[in-house]
Protein backbone atom coordinates (compact mmCIF):
# COMPACT_ATOMS: atom_id res chain seq x y z
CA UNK A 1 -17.86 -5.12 68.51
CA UNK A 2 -17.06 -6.16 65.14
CA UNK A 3 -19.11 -7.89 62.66
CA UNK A 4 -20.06 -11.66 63.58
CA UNK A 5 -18.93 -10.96 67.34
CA UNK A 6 -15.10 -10.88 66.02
CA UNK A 7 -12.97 -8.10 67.62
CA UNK A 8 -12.14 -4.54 65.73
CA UNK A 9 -8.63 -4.83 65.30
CA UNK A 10 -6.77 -2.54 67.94
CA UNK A 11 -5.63 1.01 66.34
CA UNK A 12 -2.36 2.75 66.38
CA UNK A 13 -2.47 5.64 68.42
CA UNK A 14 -3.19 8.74 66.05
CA UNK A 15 -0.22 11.20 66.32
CA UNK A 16 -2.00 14.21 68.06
CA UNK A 17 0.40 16.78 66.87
CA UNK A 18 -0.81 18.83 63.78
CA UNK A 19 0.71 20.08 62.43
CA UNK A 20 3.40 18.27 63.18
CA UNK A 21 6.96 20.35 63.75
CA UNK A 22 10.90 19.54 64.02
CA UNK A 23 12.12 18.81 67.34
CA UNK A 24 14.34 21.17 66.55
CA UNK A 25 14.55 24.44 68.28
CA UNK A 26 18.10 26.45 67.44
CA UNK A 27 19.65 27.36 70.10
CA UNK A 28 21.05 30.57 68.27
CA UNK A 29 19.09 33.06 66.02
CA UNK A 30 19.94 36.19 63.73
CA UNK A 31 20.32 39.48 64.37
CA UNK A 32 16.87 41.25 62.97
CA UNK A 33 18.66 44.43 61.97
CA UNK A 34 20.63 42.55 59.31
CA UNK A 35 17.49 40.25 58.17
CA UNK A 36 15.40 43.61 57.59
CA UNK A 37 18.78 45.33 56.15
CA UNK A 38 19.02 42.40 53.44
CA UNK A 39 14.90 41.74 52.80
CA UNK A 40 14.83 45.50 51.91
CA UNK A 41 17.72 44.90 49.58
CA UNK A 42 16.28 41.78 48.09
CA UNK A 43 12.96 43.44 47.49
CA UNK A 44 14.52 46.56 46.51
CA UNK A 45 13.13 48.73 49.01
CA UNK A 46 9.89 48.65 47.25
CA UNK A 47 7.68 46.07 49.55
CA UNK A 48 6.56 46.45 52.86
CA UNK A 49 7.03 43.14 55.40
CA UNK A 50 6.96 42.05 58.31
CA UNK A 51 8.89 40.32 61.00
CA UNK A 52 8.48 38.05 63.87
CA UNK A 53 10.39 37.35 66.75
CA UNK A 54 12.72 34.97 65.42
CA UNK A 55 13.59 36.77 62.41
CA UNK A 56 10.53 35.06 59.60
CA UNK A 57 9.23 37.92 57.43
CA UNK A 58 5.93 38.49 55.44
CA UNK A 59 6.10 40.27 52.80
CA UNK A 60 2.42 42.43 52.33
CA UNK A 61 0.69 44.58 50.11
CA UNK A 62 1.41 48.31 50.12
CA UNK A 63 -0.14 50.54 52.17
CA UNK A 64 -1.86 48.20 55.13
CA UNK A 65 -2.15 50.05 58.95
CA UNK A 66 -0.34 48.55 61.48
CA UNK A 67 -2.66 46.38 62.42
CA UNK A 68 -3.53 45.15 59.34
CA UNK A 69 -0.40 44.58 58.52
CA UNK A 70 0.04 42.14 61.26
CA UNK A 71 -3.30 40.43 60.86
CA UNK A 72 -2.18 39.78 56.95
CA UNK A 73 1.26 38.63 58.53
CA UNK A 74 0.00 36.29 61.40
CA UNK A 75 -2.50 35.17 58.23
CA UNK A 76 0.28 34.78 56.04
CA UNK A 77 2.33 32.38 58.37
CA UNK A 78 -0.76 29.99 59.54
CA UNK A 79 -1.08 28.99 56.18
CA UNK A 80 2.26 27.67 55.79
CA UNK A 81 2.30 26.36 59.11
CA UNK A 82 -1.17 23.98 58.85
CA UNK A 83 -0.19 23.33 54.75
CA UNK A 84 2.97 21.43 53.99
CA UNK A 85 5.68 23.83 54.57
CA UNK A 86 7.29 23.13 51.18
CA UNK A 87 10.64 25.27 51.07
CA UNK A 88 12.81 26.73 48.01
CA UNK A 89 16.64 27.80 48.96
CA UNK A 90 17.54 30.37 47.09
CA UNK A 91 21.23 31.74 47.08
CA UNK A 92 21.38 35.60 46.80
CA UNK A 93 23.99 37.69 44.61
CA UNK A 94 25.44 38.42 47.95
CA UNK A 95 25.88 35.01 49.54
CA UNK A 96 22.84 34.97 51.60
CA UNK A 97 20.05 32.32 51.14
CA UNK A 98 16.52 33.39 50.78
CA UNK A 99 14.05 30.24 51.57
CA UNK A 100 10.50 30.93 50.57
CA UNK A 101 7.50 28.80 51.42
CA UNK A 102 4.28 27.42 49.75
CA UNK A 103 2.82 31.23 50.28
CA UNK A 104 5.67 32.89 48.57
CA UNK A 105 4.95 35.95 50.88
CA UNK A 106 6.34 34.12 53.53
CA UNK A 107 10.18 33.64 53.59
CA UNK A 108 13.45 33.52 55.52
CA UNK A 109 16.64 35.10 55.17
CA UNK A 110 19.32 32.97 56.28
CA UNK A 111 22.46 34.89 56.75
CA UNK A 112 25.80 33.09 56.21
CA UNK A 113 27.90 34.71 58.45
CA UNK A 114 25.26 33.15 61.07
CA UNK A 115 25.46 29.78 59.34
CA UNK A 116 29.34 29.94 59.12
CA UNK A 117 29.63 30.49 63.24
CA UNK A 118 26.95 27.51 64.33
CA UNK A 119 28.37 25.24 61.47
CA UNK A 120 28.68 22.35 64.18
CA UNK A 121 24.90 22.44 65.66
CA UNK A 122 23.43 22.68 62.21
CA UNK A 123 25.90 20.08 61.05
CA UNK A 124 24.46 18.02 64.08
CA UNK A 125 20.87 18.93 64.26
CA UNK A 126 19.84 19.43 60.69
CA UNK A 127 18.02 15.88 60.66
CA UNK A 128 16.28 17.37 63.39
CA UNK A 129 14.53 20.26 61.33
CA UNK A 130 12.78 17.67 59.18
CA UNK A 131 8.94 17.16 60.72
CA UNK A 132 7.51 13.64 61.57
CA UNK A 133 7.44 11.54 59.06
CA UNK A 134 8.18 14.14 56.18
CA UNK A 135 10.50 13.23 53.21
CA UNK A 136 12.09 16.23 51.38
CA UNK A 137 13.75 14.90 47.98
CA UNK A 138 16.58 16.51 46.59
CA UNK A 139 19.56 16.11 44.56
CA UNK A 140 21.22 13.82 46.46
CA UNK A 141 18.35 11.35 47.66
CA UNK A 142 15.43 11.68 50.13
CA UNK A 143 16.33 13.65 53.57
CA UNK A 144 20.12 14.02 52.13
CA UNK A 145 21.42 17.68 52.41
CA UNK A 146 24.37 19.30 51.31
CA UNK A 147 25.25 22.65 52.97
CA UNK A 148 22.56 24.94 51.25
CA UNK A 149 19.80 22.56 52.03
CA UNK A 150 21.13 22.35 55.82
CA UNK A 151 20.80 26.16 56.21
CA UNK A 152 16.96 25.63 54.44
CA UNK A 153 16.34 23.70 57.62
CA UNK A 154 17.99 25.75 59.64
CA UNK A 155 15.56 28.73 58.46
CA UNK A 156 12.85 26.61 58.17
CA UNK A 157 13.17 25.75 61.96
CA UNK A 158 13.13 29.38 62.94
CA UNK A 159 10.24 29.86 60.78
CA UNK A 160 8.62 26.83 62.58
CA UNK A 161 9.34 28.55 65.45
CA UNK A 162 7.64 31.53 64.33
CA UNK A 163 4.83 29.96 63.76
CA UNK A 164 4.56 28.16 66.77
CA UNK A 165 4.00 31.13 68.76
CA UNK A 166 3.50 34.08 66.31
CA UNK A 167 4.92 37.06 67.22
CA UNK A 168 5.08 40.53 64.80
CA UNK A 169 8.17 42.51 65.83
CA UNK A 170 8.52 45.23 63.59
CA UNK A 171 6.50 46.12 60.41
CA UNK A 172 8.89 47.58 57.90
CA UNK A 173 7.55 50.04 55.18
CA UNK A 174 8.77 50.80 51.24
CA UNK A 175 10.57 53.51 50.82
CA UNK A 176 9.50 53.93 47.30
């Protein structure tokens, strides 16, 4: 009850999902061998990572055990997911994208090739990758993408995926 007998005024229902995620959930992924063939290139074969299930990497200090190496990797990827999950496309000299997070350890490699064969379902879904509510502005306006911020969503939904359900694949070491 309310002050001077007046009713409370009735409350929206809270949205129960944080964090909240896309809706969507690609119905393709990447082959892992080429992500972990072009992170080592990127990073010049001189940082160890490592990789979930749907292809997300974390890149970690030298020198971790395996099983530190995963708890610093599952770490790594829970911070993006309950912080904003800010992303930065990068285009790579060799026509891949590279989309880091808000922990730069954190990143996806979105290969083009990939992007090139599911043109039509990211062309489709891409609105899809945004989370509730969430406004990304570039360029072109708020929530307005042109090809290279499509594939960002595109990566960004596998990495939501990822973090979802967390799973460590393969740690990959420097060969440095």
């Amino acid at each position: 009850m309310a002050l001077f007998g007046a009713r409370a005024p009735a409350r929206a229902a809270e949205p129960n999902d944080f964090p909240p995620v896309p809706k969507w959930r690609p119905s393709f992924g990447q082959p892992l061998d080429q992500i972990v063939e072009r992170l080592r290139y990127y990073t010049d074969q001189k940082r160890d990572f490592a990789v979930f299930a749907n292809g997300t990497c974390a890149v970690l200090e030298p020198g971790l055990d395996d099983s530190a190496a995963k708890a610093a990797a599952l770490e790594i990827i829970l911070k993006v997911f309950n912080a904003h999950p800010d992303l930065t496309p990068m285009r790579m000299d060799d026509g891949n994208m590279l989309v880091r997070y808000s922990q730069p350890e954190l990143v996806s490699v979105v290969l083009t090739e990939i992007v090139r064969a599911h043109q039509d379902e990211i062309e489709r879904r891409h609105q899809d990758g945004l989370a509730r509510a969430e406004v990304l502005f570039t360029p072109l306006g708020q929530n307005v993408f042109d090809e290279t911020g499509k594939a960002a969503l595109y990566g960004r939904a596998l990495m939501f995926m990822d973090a979802q359900a967390p799973q460590v694949v393969r740690i990959e070491r420097r060969s440095v």
